[in-house]
PDB file of N, CA and C in Angstrom:
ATOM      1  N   UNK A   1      59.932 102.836  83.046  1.00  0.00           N
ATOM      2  CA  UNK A   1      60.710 103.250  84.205  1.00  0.00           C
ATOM      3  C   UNK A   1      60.165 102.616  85.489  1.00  0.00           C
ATOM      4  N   UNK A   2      58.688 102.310  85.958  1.00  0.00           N
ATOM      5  CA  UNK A   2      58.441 101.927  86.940  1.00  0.00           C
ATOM      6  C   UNK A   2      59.020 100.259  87.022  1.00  0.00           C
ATOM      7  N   UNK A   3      58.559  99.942  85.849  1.00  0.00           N
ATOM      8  CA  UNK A   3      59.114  98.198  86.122  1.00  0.00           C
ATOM      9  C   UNK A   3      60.495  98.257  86.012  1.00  0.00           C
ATOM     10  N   UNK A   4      61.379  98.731  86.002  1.00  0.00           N
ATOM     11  CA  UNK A   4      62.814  99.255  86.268  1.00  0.00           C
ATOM     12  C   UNK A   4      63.018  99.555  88.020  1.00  0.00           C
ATOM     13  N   UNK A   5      62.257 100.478  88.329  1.00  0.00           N
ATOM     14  CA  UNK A   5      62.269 100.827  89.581  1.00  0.00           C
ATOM     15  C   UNK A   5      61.528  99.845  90.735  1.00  0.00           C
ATOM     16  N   UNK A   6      60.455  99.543  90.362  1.00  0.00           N
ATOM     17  CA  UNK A   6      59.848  97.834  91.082  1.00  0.00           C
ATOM     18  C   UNK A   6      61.121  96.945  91.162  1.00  0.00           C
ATOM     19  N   UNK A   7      61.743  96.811  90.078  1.00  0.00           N
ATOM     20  CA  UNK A   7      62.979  95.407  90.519  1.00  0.00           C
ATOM     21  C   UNK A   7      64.196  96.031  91.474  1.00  0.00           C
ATOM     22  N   UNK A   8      64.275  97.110  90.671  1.00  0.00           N
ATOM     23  CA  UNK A   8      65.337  97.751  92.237  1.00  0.00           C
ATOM     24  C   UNK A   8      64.680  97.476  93.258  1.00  0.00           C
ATOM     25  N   UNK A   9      63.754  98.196  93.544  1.00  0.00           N
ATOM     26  CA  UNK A   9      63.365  97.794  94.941  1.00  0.00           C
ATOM     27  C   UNK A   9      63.249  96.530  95.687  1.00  0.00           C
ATOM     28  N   UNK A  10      63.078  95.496  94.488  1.00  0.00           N
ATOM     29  CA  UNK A  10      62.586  94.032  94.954  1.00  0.00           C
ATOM     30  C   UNK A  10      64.033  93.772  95.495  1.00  0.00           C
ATOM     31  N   UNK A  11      65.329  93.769  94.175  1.00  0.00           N
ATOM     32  CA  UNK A  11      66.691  93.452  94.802  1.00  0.00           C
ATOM     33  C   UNK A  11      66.945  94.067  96.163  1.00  0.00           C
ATOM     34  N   UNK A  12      66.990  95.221  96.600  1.00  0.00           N
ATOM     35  CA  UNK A  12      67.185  96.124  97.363  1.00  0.00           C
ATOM     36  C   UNK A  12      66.359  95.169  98.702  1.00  0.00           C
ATOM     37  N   UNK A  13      64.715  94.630  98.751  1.00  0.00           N
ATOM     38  CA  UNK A  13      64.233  94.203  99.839  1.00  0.00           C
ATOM     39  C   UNK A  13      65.173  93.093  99.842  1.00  0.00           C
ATOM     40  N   UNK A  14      65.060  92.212  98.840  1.00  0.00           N
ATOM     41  CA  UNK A  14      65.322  91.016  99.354  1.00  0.00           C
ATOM     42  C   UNK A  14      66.869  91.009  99.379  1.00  0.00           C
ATOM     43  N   UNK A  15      68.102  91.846  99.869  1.00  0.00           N
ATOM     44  CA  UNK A  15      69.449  92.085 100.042  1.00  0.00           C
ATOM     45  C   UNK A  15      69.267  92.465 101.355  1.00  0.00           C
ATOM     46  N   UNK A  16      67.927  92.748 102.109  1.00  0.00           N
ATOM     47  CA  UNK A  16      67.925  93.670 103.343  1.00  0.00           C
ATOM     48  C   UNK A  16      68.264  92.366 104.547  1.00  0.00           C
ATOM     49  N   UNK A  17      67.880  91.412 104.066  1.00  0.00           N
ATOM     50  CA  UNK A  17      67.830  90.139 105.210  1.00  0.00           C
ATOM     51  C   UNK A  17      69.310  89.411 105.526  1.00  0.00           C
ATOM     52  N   UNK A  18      69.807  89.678 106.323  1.00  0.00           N
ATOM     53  CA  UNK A  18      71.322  88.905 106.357  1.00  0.00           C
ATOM     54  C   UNK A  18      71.690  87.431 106.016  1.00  0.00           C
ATOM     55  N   UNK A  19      70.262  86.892 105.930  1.00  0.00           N
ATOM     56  CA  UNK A  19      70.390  85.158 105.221  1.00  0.00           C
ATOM     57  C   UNK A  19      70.649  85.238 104.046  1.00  0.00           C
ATOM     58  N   UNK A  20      69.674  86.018 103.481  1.00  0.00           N
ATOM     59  CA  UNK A  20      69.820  86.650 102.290  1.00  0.00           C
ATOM     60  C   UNK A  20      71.012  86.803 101.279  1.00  0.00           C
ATOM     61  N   UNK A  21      71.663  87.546 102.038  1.00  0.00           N
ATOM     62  CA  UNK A  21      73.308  88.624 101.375  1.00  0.00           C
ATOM     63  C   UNK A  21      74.301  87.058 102.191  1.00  0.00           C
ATOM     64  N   UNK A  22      74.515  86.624 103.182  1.00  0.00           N
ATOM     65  CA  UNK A  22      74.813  84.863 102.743  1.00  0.00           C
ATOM     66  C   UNK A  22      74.461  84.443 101.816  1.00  0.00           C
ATOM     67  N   UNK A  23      73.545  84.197 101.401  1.00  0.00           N
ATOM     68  CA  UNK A  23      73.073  83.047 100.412  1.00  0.00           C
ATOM     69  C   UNK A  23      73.634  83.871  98.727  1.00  0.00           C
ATOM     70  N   UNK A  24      73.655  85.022  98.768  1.00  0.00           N
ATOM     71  CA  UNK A  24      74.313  85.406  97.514  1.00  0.00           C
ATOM     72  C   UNK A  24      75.395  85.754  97.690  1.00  0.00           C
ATOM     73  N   UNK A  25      76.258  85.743  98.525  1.00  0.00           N
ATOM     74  CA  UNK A  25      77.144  85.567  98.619  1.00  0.00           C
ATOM     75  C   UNK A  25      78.107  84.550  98.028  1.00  0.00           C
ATOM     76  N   UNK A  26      77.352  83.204  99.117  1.00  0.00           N
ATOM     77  CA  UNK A  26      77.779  81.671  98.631  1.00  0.00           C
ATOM     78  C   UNK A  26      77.648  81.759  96.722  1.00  0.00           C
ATOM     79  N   UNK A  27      76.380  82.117  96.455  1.00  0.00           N
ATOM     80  CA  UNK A  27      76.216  81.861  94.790  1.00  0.00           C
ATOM     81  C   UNK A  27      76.787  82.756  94.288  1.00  0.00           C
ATOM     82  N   UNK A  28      77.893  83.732  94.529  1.00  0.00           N
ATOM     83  CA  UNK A  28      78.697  84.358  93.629  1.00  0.00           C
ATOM     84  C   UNK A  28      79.507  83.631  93.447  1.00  0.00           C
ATOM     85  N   UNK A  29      80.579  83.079  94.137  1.00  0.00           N
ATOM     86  CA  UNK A  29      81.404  81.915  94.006  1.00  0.00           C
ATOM     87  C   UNK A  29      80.950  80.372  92.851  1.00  0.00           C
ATOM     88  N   UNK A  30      79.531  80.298  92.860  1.00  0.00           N
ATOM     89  CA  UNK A  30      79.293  79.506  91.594  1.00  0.00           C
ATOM     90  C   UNK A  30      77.771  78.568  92.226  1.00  0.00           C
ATOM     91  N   UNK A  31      77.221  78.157  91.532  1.00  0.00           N
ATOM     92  CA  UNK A  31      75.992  77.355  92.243  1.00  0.00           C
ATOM     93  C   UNK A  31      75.936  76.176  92.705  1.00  0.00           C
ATOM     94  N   UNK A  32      74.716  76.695  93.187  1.00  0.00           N
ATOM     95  CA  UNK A  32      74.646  75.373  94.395  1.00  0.00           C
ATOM     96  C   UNK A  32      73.337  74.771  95.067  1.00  0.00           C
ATOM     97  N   UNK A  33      72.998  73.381  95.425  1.00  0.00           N
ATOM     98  CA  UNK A  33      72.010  73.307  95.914  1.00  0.00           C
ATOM     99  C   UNK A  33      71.481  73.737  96.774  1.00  0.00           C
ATOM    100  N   UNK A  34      70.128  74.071  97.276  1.00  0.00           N
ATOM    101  CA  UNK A  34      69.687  74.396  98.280  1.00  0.00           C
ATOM    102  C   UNK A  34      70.091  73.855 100.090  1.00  0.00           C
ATOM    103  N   UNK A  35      70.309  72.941  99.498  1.00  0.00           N
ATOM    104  CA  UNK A  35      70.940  71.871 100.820  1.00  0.00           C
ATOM    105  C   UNK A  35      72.097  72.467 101.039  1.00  0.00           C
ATOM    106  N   UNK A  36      73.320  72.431 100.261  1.00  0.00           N
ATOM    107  CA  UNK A  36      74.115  73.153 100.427  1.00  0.00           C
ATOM    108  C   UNK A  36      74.110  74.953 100.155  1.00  0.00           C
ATOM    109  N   UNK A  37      73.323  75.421 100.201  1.00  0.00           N
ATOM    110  CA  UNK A  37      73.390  77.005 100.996  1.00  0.00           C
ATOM    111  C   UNK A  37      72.535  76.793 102.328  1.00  0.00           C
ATOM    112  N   UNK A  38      72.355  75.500 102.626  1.00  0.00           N
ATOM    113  CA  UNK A  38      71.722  74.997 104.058  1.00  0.00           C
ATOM    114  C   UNK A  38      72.858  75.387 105.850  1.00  0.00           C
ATOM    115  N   UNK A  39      73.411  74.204 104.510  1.00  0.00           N
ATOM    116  CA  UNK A  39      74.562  73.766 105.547  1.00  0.00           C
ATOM    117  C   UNK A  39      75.477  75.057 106.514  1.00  0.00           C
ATOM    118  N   UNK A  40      75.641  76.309 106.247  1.00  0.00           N
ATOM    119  CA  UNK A  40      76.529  77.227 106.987  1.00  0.00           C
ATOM    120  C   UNK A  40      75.341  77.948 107.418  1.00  0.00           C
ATOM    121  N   UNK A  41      74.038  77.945 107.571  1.00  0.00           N
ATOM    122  CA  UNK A  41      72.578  78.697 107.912  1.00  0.00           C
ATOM    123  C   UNK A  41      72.636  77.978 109.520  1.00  0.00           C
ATOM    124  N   UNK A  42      72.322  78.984 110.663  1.00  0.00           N
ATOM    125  CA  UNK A  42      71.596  78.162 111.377  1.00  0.00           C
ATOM    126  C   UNK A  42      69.761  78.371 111.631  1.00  0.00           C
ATOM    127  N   UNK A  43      69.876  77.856 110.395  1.00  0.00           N
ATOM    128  CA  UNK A  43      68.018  77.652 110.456  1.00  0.00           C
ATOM    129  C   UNK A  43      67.689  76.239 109.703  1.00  0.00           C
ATOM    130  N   UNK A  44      66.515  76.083 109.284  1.00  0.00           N
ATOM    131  CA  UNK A  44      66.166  75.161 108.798  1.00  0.00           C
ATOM    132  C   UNK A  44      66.077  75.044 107.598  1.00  0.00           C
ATOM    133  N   UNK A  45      65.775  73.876 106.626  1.00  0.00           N
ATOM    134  CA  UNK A  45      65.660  73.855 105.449  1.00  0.00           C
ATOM    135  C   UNK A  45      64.454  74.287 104.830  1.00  0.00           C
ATOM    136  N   UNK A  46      63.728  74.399 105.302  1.00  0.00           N
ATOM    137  CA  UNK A  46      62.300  74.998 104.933  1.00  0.00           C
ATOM    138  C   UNK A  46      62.514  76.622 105.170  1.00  0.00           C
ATOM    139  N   UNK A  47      63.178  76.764 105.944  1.00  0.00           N
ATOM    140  CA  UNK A  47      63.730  78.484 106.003  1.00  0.00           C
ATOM    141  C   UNK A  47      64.793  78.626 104.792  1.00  0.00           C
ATOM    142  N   UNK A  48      65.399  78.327 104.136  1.00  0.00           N
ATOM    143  CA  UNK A  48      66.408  78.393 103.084  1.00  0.00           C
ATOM    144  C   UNK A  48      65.568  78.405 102.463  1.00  0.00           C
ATOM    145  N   UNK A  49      64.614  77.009 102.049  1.00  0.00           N
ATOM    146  CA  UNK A  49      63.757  77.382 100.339  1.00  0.00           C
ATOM    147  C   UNK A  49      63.151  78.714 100.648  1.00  0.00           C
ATOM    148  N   UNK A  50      62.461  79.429 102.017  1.00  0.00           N
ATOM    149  CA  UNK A  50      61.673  80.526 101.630  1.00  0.00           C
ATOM    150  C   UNK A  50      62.985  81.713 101.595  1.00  0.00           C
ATOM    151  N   UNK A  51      63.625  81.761 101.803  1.00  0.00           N
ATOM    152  CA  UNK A  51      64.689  82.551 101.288  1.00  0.00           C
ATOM    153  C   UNK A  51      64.897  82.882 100.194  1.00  0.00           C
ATOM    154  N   UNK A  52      65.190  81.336  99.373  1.00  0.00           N
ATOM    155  CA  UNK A  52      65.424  81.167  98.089  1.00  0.00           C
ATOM    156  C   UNK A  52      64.371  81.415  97.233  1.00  0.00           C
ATOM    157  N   UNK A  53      63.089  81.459  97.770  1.00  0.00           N
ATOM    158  CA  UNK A  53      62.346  81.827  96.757  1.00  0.00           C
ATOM    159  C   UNK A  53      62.019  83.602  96.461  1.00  0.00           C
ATOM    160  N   UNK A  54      62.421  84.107  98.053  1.00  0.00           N
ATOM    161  CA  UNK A  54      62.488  85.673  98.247  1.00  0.00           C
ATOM    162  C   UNK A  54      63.240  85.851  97.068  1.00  0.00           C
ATOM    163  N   UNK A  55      64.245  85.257  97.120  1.00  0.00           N
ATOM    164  CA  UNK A  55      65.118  85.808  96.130  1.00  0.00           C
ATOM    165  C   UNK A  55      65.205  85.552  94.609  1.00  0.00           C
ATOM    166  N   UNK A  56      64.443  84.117  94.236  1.00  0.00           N
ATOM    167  CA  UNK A  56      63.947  84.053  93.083  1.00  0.00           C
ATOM    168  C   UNK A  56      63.248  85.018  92.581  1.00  0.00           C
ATOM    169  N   UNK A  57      61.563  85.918  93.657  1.00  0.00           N
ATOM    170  CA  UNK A  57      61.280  86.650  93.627  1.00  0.00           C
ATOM    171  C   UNK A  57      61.495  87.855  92.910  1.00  0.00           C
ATOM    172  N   UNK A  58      62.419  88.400  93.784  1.00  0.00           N
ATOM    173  CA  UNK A  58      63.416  89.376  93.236  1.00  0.00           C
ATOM    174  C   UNK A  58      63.959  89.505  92.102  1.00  0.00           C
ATOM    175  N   UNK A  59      64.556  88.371  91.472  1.00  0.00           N
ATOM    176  CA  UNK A  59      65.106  88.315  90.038  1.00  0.00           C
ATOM    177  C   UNK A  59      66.587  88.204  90.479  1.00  0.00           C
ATOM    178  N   UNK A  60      67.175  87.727  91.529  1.00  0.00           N
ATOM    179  CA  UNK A  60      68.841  87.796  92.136  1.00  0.00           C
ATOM    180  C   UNK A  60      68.808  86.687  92.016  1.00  0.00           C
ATOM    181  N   UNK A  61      68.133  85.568  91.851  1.00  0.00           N
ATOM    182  CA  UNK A  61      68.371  83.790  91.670  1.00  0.00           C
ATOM    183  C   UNK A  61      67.438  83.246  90.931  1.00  0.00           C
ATOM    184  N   UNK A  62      68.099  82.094  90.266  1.00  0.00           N
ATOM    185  CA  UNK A  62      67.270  81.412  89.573  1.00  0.00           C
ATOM    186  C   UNK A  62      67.703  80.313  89.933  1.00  0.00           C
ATOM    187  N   UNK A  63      66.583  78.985  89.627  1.00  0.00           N
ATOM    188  CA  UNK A  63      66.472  77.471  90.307  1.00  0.00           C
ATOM    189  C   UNK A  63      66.089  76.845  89.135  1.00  0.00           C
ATOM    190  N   UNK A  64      66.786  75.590  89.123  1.00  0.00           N
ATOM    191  CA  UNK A  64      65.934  74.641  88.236  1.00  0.00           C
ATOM    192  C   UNK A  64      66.456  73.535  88.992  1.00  0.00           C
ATOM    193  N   UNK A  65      65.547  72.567  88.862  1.00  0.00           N
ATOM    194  CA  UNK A  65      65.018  71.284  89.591  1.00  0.00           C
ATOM    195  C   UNK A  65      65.791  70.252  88.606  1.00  0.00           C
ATOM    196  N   UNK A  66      66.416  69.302  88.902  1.00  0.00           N
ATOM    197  CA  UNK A  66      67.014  68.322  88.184  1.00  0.00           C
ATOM    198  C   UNK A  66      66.811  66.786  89.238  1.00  0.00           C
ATOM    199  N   UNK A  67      65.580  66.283  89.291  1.00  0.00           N
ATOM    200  CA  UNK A  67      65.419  65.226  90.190  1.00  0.00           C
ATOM    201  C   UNK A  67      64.806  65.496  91.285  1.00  0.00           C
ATOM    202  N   UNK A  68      65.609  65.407  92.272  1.00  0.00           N
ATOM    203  CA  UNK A  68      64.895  65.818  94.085  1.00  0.00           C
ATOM    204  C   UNK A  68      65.725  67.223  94.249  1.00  0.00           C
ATOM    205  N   UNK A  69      66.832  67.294  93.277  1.00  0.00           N
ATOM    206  CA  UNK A  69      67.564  68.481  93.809  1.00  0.00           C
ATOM    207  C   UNK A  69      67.417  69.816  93.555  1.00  0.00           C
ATOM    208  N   UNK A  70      67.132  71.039  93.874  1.00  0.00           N
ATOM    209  CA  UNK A  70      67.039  72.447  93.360  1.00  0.00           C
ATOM    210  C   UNK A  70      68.108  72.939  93.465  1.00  0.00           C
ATOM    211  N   UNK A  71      69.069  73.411  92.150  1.00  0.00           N
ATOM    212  CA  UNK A  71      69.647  74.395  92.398  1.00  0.00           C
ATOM    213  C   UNK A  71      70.157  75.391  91.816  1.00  0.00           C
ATOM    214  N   UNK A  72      70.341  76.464  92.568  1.00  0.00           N
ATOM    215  CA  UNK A  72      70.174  77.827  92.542  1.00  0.00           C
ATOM    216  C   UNK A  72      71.478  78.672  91.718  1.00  0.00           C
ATOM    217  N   UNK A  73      71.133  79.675  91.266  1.00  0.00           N
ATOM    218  CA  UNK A  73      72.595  80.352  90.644  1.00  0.00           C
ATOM    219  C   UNK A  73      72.293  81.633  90.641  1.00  0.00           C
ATOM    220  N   UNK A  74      72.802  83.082  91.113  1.00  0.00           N
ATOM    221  CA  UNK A  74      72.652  84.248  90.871  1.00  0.00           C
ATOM    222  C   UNK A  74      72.860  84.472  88.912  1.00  0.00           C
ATOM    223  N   UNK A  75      71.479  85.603  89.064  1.00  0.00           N
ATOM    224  CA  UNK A  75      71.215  86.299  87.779  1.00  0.00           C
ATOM    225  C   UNK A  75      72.222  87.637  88.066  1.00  0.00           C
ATOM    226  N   UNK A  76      73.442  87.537  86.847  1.00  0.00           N
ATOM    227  CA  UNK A  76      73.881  88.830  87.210  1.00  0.00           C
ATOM    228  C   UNK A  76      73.356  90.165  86.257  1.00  0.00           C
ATOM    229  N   UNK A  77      72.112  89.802  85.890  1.00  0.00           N
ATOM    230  CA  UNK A  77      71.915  90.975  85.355  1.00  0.00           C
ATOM    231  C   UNK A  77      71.089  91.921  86.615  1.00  0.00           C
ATOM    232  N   UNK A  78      70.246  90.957  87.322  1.00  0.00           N
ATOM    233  CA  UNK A  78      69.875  91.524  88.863  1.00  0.00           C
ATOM    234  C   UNK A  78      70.838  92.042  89.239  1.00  0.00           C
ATOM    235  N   UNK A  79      72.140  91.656  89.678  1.00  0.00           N
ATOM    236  CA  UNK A  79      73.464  91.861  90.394  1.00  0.00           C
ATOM    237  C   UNK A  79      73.846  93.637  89.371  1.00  0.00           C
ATOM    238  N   UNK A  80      73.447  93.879  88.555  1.00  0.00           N
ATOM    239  CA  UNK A  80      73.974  94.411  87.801  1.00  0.00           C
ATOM    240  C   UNK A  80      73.162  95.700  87.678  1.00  0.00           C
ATOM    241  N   UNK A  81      72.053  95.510  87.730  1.00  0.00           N
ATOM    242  CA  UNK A  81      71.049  96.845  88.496  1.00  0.00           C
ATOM    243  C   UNK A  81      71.541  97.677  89.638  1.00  0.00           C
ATOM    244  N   UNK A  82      71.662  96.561  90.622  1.00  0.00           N
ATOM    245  CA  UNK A  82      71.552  97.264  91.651  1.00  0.00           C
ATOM    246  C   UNK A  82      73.089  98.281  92.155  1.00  0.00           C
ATOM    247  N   UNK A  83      73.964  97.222  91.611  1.00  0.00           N
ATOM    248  CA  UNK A  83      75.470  97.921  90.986  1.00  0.00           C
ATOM    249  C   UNK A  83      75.313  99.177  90.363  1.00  0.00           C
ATOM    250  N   UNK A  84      74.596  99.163  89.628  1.00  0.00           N
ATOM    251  CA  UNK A  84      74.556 100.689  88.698  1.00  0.00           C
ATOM    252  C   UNK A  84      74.031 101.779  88.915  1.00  0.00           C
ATOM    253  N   UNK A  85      72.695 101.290  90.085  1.00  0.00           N
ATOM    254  CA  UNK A  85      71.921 102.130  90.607  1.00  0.00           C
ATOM    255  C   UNK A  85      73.145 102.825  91.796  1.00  0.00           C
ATOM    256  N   UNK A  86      73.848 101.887  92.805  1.00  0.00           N
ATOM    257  CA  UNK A  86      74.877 102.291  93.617  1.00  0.00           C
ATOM    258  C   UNK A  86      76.202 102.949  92.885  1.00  0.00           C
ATOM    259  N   UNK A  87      76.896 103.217  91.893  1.00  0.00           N
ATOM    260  CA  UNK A  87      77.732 103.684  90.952  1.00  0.00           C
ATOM    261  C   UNK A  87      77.155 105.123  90.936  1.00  0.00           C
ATOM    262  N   UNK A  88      76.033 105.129  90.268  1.00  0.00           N
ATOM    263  CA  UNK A  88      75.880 106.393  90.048  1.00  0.00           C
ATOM    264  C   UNK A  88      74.922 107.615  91.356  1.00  0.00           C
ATOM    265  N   UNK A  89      74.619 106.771  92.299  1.00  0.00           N
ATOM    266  CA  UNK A  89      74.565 107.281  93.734  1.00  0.00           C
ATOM    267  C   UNK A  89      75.901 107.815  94.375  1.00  0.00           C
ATOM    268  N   UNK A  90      77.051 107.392  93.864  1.00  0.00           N
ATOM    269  CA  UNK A  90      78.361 107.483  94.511  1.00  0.00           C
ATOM    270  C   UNK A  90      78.693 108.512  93.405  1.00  0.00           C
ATOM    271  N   UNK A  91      78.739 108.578  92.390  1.00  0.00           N
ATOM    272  CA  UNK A  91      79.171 109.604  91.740  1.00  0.00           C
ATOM    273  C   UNK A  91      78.461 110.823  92.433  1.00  0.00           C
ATOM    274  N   UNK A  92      77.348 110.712  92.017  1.00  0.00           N
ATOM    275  CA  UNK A  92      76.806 112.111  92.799  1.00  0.00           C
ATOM    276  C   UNK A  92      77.163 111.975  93.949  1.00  0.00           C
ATOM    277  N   UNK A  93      77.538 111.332  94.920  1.00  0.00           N
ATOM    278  CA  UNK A  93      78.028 111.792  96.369  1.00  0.00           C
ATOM    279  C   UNK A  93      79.379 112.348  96.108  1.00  0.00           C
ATOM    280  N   UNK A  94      80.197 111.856  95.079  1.00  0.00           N
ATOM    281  CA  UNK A  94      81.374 112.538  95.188  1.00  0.00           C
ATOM    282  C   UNK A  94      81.672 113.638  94.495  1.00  0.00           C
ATOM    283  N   UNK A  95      80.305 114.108  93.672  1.00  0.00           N
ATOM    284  CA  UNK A  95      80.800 115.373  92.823  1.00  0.00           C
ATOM    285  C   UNK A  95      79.779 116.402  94.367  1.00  0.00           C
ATOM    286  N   UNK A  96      79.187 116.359  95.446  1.00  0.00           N
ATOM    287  CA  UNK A  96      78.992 116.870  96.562  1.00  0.00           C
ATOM    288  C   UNK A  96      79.887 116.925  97.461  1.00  0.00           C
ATOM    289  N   UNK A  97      80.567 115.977  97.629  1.00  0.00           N
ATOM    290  CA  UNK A  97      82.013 116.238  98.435  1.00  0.00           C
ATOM    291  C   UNK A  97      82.759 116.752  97.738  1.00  0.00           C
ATOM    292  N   UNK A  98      83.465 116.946  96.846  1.00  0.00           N
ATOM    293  CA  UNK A  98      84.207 117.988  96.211  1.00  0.00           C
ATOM    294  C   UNK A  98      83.668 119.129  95.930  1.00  0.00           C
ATOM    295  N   UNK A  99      82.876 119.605  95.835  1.00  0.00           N
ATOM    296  CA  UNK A  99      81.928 120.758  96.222  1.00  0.00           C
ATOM    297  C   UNK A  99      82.341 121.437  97.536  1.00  0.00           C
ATOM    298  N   UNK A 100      81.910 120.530  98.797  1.00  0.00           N
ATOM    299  CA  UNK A 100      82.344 120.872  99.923  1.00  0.00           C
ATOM    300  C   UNK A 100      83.581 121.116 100.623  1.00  0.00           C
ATOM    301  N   UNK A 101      83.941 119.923  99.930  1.00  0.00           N
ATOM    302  CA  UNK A 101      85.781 120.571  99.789  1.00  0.00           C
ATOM    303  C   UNK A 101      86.765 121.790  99.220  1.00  0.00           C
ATOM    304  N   UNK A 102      85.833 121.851  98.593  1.00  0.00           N
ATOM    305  CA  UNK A 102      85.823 123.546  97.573  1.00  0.00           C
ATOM    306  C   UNK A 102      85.677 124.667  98.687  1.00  0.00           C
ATOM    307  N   UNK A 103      84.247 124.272  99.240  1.00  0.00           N
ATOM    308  CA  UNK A 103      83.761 125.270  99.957  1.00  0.00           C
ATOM    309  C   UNK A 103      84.686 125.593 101.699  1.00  0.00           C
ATOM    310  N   UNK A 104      85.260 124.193 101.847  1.00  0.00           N
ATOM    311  CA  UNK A 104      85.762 124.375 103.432  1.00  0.00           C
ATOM    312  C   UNK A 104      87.492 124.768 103.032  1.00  0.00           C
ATOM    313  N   UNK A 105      87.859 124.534 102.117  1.00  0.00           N
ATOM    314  CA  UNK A 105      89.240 125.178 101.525  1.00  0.00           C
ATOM    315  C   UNK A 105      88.977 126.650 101.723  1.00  0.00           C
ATOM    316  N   UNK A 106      87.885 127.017 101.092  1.00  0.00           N
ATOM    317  CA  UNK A 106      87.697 128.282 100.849  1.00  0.00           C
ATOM    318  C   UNK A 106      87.544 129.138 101.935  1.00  0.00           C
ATOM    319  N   UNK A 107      86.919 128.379 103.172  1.00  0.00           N
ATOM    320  CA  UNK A 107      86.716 129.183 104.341  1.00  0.00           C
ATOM    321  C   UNK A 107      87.849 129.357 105.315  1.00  0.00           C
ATOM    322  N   UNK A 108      89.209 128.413 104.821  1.00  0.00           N
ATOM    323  CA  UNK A 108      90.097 128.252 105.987  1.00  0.00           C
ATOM    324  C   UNK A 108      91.012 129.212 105.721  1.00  0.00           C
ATOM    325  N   UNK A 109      90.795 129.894 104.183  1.00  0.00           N
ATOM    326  CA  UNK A 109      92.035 131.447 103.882  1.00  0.00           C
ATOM    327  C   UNK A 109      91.408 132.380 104.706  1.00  0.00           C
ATOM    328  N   UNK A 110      92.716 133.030 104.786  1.00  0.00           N
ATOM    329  CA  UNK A 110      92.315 134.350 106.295  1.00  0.00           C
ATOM    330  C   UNK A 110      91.422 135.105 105.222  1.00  0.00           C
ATOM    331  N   UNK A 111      91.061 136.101 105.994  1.00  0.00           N
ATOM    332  CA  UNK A 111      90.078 136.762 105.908  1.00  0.00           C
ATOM    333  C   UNK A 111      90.873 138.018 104.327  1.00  0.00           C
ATOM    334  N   UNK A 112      92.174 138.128 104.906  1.00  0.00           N
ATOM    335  CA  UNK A 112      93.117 139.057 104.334  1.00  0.00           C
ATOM    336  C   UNK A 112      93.623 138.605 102.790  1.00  0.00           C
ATOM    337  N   UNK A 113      93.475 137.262 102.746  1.00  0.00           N
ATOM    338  CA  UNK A 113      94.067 136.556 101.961  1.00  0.00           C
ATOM    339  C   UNK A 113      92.793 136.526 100.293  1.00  0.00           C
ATOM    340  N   UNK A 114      91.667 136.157 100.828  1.00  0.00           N
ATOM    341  CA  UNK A 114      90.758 136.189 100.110  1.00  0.00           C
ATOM    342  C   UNK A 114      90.198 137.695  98.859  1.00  0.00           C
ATOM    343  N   UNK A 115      90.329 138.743  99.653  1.00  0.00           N
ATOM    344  CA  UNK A 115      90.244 140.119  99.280  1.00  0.00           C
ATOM    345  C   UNK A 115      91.047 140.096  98.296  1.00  0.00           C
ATOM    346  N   UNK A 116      92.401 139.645  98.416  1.00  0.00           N
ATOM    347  CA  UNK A 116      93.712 139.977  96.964  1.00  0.00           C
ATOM    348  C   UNK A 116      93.331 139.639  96.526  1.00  0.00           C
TER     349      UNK A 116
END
């Protein structure tokens, strides 16, 4: 369970950075070199590889080198954690709102109404 819960968290940090959630963004659509998840960044290319490696990190990308070029492709089984972990966060939020909805229905019958 902890090395379960370590990679959530890793996905979870490295999703926190807005270059970041760009750059997996771009690689949901399909992969690509580093150069090109460059190009729509305004930073540098040495800021993309450390991105890219945050996120290798993580287990949300993987790289392989073919020449001078690196490039990158989302792991959707990463993608697929953190999905499941959020699924079933939302379930329980919504079996609490219907709860509450229960409860504020319940408070808006008159006072007279409830007694029958």
């Amino acid at each position: 369970m902890l090395d379960h819960d370590a990679r959530l968290d890793a996905v979870f940090r490295a999703l926190s950075e807005p270059a970041r959630r760009a750059i997996v963004l771009r690689l949901s659509r399909g992969s690509a070199s580093v150069s090109e998840l460059a190009e729509p960044l305004a930073m540098s290319l040495a800021a993309v590889v450390q991105h890219v490696q945050a996120l290798e990190q993580s287990g949300l990308v993987t790289t392989h080198k073919t020449g001078r070029v690196r490039t990158c492709m989302l792991d959707p089984q990463a993608i697929g954690l953190a999905e499941s972990w959020l699924s079933q966060r939302r379930l329980q939020w919504e079996g609490h709102f219907d709860r509450l909805g229960a409860v504020l229905a319940e408070d808006t019958n008159p006072a007279s109404e409830r007694k029958s």
